[in-house]
PDB file of N, CA and C in Angstrom:
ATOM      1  N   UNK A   1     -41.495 -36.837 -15.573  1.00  0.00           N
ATOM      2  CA  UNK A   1     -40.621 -37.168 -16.673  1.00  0.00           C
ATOM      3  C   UNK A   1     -40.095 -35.902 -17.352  1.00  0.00           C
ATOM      4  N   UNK A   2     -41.027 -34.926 -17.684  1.00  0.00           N
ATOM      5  CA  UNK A   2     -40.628 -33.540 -17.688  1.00  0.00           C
ATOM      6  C   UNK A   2     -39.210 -33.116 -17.104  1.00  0.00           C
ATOM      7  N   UNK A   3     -39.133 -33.480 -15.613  1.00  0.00           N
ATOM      8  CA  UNK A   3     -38.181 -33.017 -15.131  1.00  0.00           C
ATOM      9  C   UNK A   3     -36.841 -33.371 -15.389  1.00  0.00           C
ATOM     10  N   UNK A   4     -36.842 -34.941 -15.773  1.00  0.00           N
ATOM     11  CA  UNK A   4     -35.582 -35.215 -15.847  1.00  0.00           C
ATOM     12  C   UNK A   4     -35.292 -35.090 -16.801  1.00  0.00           C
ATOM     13  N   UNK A   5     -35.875 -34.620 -18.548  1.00  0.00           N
ATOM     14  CA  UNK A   5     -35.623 -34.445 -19.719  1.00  0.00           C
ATOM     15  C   UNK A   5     -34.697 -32.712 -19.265  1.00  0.00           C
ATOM     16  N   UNK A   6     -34.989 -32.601 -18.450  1.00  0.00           N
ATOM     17  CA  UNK A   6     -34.735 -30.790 -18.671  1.00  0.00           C
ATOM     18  C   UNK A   6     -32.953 -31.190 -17.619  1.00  0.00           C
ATOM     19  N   UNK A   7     -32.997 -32.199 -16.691  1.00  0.00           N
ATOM     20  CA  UNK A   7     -31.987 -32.256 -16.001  1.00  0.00           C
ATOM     21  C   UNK A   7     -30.898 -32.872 -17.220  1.00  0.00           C
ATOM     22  N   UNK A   8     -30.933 -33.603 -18.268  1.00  0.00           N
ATOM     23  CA  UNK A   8     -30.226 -34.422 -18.945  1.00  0.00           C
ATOM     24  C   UNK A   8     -29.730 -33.054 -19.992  1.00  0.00           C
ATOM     25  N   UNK A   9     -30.601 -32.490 -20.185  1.00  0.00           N
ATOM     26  CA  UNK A   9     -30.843 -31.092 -21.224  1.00  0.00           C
ATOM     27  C   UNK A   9     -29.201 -30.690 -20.993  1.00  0.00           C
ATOM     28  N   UNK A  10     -29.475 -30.280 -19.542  1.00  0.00           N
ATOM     29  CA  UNK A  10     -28.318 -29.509 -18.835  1.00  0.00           C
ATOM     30  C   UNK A  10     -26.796 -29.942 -19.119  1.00  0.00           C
ATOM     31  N   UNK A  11     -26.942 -30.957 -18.400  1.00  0.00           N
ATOM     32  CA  UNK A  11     -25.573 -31.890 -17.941  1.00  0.00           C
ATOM     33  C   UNK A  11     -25.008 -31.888 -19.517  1.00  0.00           C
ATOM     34  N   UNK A  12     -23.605 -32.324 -19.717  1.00  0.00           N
ATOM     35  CA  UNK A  12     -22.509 -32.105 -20.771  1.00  0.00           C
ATOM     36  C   UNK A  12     -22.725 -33.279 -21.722  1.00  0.00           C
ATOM     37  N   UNK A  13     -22.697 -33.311 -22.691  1.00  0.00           N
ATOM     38  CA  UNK A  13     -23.347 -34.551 -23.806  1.00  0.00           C
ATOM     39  C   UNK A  13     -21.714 -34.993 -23.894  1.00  0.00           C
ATOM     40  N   UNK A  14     -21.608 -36.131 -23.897  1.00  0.00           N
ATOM     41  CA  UNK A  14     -20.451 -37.202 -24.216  1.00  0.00           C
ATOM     42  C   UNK A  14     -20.019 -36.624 -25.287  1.00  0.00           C
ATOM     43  N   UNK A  15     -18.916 -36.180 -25.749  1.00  0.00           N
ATOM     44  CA  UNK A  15     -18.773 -35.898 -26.828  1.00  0.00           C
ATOM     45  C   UNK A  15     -17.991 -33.979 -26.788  1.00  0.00           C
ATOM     46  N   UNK A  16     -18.447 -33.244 -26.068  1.00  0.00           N
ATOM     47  CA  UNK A  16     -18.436 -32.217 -26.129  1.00  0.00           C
ATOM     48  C   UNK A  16     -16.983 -32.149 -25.129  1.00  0.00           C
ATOM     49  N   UNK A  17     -15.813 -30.953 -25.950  1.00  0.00           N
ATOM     50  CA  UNK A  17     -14.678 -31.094 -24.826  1.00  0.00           C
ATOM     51  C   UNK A  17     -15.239 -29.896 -23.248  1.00  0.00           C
ATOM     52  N   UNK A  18     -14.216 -30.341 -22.735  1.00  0.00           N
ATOM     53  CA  UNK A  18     -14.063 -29.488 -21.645  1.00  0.00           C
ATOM     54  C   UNK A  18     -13.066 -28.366 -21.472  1.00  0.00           C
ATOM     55  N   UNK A  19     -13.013 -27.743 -20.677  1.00  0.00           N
ATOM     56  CA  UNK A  19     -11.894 -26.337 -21.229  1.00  0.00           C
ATOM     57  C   UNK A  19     -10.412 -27.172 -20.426  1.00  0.00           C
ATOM     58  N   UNK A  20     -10.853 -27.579 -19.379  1.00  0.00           N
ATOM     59  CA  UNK A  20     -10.025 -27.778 -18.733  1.00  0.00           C
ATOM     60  C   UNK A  20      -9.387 -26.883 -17.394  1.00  0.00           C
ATOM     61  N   UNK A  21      -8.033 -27.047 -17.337  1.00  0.00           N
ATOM     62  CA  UNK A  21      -7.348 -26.420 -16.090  1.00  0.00           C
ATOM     63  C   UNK A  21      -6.898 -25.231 -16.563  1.00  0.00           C
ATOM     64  N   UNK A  22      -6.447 -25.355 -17.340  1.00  0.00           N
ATOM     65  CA  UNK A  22      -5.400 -24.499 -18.008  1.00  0.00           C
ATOM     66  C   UNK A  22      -5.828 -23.008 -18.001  1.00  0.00           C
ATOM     67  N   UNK A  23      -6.875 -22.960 -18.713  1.00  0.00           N
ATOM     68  CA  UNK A  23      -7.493 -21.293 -18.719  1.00  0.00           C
ATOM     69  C   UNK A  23      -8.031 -21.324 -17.317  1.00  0.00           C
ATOM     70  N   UNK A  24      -8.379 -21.714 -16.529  1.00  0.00           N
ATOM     71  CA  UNK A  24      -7.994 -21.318 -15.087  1.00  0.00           C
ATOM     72  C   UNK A  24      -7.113 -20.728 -14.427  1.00  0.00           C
ATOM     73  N   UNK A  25      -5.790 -21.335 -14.811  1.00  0.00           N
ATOM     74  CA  UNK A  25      -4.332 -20.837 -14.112  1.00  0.00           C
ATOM     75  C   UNK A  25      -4.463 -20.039 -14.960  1.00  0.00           C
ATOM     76  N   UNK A  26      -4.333 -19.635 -15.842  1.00  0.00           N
ATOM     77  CA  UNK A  26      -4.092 -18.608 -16.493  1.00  0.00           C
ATOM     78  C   UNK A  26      -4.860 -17.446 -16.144  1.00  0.00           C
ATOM     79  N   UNK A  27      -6.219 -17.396 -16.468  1.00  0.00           N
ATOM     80  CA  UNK A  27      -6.951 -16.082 -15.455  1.00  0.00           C
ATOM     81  C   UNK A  27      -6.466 -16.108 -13.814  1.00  0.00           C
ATOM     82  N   UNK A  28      -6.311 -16.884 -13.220  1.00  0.00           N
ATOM     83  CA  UNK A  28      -5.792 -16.567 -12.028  1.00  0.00           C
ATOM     84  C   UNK A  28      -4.456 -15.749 -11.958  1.00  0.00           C
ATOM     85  N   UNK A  29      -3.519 -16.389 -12.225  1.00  0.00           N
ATOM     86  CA  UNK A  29      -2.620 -15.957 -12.847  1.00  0.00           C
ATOM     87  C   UNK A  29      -2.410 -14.269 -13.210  1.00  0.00           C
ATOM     88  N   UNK A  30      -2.886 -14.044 -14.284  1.00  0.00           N
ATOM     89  CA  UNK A  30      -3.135 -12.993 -14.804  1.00  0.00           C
ATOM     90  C   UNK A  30      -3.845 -12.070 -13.816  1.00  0.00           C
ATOM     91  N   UNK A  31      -4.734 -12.236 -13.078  1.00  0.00           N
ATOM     92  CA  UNK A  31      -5.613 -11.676 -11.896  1.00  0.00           C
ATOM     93  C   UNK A  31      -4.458 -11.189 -10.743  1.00  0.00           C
ATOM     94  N   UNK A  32      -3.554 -12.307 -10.150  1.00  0.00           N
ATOM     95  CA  UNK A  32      -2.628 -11.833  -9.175  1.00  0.00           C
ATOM     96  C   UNK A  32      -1.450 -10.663 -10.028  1.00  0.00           C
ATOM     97  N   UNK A  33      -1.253 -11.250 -11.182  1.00  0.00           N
ATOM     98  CA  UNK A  33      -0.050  -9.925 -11.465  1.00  0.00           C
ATOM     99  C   UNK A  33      -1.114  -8.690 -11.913  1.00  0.00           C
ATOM    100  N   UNK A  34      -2.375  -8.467 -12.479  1.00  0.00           N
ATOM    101  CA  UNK A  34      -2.785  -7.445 -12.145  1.00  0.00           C
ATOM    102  C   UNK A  34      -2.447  -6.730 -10.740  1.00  0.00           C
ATOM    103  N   UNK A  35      -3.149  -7.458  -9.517  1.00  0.00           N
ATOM    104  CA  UNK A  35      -3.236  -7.224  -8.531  1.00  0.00           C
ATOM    105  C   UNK A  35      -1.678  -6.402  -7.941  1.00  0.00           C
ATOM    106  N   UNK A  36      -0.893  -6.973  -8.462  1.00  0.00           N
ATOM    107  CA  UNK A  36       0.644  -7.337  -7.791  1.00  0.00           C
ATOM    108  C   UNK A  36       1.137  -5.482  -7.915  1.00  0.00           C
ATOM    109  N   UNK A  37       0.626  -5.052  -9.414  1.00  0.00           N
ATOM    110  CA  UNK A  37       1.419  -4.146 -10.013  1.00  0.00           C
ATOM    111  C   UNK A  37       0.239  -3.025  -9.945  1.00  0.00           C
ATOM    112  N   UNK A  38      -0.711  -2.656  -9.483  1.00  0.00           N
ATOM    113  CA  UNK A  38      -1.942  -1.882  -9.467  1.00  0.00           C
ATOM    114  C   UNK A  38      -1.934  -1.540  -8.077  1.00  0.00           C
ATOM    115  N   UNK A  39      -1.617  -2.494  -7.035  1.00  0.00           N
ATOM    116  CA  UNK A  39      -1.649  -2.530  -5.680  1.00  0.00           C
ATOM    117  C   UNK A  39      -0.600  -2.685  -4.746  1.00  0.00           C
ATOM    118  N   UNK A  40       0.476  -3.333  -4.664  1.00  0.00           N
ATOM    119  CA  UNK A  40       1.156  -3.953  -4.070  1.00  0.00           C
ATOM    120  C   UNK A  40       2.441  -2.873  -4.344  1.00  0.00           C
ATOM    121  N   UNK A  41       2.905  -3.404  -5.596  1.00  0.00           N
ATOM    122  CA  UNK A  41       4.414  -2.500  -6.344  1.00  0.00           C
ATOM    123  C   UNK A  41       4.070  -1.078  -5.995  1.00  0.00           C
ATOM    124  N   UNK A  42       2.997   0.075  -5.977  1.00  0.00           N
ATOM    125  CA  UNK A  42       2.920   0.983  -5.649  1.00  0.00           C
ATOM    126  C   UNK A  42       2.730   1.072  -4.318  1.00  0.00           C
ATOM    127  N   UNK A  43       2.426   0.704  -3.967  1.00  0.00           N
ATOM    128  CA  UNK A  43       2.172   0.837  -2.234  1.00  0.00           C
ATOM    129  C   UNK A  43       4.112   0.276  -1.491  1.00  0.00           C
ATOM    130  N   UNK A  44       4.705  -0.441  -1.994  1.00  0.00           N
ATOM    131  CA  UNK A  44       5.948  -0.845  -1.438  1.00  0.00           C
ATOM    132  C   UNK A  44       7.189   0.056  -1.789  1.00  0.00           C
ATOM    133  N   UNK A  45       6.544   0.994  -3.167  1.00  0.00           N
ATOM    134  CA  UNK A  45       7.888   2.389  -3.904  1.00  0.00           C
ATOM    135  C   UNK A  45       6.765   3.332  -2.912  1.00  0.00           C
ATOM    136  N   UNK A  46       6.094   3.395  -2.292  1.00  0.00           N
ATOM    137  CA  UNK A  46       5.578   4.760  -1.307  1.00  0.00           C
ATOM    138  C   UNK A  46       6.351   4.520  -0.047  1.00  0.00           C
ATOM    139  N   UNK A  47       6.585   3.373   0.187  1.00  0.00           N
ATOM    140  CA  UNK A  47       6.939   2.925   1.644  1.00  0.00           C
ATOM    141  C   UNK A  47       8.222   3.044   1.746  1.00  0.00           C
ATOM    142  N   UNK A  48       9.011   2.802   0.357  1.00  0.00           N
ATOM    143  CA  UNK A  48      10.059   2.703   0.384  1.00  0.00           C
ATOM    144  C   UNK A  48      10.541   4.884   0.355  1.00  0.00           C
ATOM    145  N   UNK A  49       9.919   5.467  -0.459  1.00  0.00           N
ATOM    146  CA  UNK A  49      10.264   6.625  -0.116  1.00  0.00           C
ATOM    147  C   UNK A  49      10.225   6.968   1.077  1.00  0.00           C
ATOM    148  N   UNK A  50       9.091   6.908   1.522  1.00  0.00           N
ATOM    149  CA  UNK A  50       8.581   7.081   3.150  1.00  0.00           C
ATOM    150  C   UNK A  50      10.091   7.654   3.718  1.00  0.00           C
ATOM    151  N   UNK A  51      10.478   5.851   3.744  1.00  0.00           N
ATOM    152  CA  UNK A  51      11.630   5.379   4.666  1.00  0.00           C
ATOM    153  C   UNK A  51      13.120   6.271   4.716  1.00  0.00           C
ATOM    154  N   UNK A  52      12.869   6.508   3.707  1.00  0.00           N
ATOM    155  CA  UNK A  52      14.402   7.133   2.332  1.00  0.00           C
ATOM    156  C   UNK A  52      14.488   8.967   3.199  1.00  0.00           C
ATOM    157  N   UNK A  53      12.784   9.084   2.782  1.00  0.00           N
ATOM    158  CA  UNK A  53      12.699  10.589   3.702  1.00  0.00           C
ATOM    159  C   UNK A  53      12.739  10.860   4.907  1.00  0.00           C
ATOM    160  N   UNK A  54      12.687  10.153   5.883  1.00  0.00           N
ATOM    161  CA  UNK A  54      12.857   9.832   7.439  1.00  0.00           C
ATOM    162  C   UNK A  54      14.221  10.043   7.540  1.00  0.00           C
ATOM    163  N   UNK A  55      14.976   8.845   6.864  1.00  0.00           N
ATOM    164  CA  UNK A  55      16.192   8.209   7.304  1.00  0.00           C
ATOM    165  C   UNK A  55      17.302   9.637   6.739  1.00  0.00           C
ATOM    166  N   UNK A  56      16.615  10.693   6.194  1.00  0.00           N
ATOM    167  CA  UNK A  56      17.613  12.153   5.669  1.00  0.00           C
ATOM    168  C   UNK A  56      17.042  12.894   6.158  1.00  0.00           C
ATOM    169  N   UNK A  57      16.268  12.860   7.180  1.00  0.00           N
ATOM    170  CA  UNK A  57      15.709  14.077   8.365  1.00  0.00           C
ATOM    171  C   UNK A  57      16.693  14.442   8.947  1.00  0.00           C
ATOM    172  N   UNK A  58      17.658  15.428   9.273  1.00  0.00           N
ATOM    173  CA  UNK A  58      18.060  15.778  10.519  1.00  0.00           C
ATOM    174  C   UNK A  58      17.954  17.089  11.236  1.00  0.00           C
ATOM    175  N   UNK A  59      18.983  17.965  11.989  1.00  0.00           N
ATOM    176  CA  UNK A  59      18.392  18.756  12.835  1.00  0.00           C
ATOM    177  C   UNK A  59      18.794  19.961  11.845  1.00  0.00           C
ATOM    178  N   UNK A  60      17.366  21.097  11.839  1.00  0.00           N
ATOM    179  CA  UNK A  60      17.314  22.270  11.416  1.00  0.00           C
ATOM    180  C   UNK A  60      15.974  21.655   9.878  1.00  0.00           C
ATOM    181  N   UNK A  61      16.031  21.260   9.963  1.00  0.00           N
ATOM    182  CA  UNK A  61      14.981  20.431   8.496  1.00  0.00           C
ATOM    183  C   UNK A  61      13.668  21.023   8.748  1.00  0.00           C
ATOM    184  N   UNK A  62      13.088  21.969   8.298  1.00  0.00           N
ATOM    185  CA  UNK A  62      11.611  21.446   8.276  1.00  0.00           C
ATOM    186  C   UNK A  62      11.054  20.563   7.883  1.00  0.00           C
ATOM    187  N   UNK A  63       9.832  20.317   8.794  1.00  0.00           N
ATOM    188  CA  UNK A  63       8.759  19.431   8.449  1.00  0.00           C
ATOM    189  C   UNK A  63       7.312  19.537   8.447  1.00  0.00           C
ATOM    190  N   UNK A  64       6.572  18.887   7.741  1.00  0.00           N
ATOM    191  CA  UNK A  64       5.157  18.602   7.830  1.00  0.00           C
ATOM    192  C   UNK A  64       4.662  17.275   8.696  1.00  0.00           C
ATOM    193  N   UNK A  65       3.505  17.525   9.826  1.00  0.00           N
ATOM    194  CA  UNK A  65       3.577  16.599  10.613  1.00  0.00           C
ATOM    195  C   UNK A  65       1.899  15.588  10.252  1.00  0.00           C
ATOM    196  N   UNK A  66       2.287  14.558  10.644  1.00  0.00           N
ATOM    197  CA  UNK A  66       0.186  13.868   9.866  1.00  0.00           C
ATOM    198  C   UNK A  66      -1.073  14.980  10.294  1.00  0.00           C
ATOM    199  N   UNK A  67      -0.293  15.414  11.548  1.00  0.00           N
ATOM    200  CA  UNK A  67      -1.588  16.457  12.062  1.00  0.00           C
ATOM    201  C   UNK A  67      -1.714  17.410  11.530  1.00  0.00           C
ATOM    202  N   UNK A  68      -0.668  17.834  10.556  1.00  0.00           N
ATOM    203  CA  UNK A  68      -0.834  19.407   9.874  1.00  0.00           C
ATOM    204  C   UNK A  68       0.305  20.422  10.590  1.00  0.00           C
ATOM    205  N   UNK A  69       0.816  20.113  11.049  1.00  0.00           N
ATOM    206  CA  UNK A  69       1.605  20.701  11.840  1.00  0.00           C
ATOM    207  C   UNK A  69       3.108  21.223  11.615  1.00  0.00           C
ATOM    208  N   UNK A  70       3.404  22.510  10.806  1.00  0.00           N
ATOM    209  CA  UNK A  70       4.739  22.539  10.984  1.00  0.00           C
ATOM    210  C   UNK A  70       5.733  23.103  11.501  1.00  0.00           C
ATOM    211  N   UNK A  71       6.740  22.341  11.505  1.00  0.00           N
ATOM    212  CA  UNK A  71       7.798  22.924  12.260  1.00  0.00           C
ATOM    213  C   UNK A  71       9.104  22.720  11.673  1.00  0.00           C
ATOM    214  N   UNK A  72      10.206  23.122  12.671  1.00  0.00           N
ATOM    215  CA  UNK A  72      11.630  22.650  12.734  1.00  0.00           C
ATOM    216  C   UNK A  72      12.417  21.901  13.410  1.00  0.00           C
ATOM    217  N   UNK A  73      12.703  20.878  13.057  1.00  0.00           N
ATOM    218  CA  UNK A  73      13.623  19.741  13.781  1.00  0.00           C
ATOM    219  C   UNK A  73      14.649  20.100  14.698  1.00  0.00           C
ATOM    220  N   UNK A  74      14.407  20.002  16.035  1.00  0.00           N
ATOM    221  CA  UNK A  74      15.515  20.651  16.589  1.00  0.00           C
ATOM    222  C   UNK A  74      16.463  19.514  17.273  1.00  0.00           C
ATOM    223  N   UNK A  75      16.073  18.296  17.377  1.00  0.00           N
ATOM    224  CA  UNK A  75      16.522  17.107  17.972  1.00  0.00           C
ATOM    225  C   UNK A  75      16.196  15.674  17.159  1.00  0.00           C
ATOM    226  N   UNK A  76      17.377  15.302  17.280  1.00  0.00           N
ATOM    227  CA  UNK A  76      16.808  13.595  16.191  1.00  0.00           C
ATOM    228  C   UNK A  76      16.716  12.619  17.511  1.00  0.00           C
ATOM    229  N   UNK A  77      15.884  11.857  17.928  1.00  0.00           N
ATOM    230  CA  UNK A  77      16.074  10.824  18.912  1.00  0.00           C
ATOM    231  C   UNK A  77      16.207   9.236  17.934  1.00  0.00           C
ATOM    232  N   UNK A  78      16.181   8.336  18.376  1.00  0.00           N
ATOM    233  CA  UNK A  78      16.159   6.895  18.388  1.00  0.00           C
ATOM    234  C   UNK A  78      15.064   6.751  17.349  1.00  0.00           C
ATOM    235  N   UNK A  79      14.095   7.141  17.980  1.00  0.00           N
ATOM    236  CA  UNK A  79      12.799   6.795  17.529  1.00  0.00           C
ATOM    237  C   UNK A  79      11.502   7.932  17.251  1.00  0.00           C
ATOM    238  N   UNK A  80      12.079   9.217  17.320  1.00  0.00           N
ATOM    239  CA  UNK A  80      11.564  10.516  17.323  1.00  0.00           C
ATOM    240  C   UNK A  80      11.989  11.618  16.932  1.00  0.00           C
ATOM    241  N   UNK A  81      11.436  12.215  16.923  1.00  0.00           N
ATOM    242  CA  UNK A  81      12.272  14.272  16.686  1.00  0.00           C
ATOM    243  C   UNK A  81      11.242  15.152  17.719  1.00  0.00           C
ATOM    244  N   UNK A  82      12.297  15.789  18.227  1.00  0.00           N
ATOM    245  CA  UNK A  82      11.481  16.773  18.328  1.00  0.00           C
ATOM    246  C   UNK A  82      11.584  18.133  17.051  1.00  0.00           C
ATOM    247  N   UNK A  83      10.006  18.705  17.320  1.00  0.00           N
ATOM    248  CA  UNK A  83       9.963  19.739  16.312  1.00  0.00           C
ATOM    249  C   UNK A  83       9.540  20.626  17.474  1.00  0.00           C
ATOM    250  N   UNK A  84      10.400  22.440  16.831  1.00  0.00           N
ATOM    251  CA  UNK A  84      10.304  23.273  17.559  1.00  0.00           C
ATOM    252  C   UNK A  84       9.076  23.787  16.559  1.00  0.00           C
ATOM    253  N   UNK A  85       7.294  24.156  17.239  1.00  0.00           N
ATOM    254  CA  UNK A  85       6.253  24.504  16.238  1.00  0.00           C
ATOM    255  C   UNK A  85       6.271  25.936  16.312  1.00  0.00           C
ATOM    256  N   UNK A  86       6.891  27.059  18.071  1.00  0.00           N
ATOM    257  CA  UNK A  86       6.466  28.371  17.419  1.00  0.00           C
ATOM    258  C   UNK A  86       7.843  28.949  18.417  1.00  0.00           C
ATOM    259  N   UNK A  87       8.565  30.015  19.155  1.00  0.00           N
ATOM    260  CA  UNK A  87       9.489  30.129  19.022  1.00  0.00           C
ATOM    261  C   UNK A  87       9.369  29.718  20.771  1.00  0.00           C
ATOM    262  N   UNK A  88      10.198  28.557  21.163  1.00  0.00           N
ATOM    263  CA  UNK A  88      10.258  28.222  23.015  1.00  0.00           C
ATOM    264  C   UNK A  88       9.042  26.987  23.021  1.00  0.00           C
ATOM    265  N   UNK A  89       8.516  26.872  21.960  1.00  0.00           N
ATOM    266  CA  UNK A  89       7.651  25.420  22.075  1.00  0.00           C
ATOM    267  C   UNK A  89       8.405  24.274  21.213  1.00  0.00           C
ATOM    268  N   UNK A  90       8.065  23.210  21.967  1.00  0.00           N
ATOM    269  CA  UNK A  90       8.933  21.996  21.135  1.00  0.00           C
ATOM    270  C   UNK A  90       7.998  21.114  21.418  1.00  0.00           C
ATOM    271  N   UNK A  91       7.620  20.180  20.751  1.00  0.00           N
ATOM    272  CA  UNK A  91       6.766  18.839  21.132  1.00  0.00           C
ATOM    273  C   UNK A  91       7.636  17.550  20.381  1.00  0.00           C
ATOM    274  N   UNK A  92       7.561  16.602  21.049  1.00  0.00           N
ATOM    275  CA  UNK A  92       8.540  15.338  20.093  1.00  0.00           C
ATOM    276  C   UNK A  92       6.942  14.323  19.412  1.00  0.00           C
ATOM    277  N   UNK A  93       7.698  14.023  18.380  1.00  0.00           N
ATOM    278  CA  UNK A  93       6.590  13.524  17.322  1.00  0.00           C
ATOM    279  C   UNK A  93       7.263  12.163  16.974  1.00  0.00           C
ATOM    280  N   UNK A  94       6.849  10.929  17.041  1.00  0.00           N
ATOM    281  CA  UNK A  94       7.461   9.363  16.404  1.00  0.00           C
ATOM    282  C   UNK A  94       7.416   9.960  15.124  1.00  0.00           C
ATOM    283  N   UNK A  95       8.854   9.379  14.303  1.00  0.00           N
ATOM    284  CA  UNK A  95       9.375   9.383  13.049  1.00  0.00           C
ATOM    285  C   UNK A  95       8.262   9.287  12.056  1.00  0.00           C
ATOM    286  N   UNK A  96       7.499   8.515  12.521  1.00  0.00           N
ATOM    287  CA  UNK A  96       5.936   7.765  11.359  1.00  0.00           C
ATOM    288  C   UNK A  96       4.780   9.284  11.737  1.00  0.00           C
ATOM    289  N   UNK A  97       4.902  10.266  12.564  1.00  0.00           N
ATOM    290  CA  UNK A  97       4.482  11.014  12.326  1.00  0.00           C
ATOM    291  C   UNK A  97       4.972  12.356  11.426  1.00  0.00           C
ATOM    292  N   UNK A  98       5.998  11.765  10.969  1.00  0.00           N
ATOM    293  CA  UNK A  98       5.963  13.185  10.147  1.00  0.00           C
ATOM    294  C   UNK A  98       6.111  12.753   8.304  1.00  0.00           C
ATOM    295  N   UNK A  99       5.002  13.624   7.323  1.00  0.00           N
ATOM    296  CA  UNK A  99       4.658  13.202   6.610  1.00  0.00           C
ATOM    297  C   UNK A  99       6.023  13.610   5.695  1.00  0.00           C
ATOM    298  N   UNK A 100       6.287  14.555   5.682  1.00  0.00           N
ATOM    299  CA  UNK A 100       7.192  15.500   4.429  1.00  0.00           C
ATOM    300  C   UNK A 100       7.906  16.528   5.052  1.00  0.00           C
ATOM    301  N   UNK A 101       8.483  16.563   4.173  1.00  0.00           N
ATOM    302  CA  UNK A 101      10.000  17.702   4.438  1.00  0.00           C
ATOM    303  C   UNK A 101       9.259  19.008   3.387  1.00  0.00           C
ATOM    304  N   UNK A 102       9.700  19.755   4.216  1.00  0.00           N
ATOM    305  CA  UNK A 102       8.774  21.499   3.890  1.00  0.00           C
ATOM    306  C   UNK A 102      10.545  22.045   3.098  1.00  0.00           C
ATOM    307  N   UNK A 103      10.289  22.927   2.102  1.00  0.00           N
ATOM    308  CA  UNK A 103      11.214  23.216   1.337  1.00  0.00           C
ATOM    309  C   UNK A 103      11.057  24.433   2.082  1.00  0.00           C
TER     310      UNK A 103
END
């Protein structure tokens, strides 16, 4: 009998409101546009530079490559560059490998 005095204890007395839905959506809510603008909005203005700096690469440009690597653009392809790294060496690098433009 103990036990079920302590189970009744628990459970919500007739009478007492409930919060409802509402402050639910609302912390949720509030949780995704945190999320949106902490995570998302910055990560999509990086991507979008990214793109911006690629797409104004052309030939004679230095660059910085993901590997550390720099050089000078001596060729724009489709989908690549080559970079000339020391004077008669050239290696071609995909566009997504090169991080930054060297001033």
């Amino acid at each position: 009998m103990l036990l079920t005095e302590k189970v009744y204890a628990m459970a919500p007395q007739a009478g007492q409101a409930e919060g409802g839905i509402m402050p639910t959506i609302i912390m949720f809510g509030s949780i995704i546009l945190i999320m949106y603008f902490m995570i998302i909005r910055p990560q999509q203005k990086r991507q979008k530079e990214s793109q911006n700096m690629l797409s104004s690469l052309g030939k004679g440009d230095k660059v910085i490559t993901s590997a550390g690597m720099h050089g000078k653009i001596v060729e724009v392809q489709e989908s690549a560059f080559v970079v000339e790294i020391a004077n008669g060496v050239q290696i071609t690098f995909e566009k997504a490998a090169i991080v930054s433009k060297k001033d």
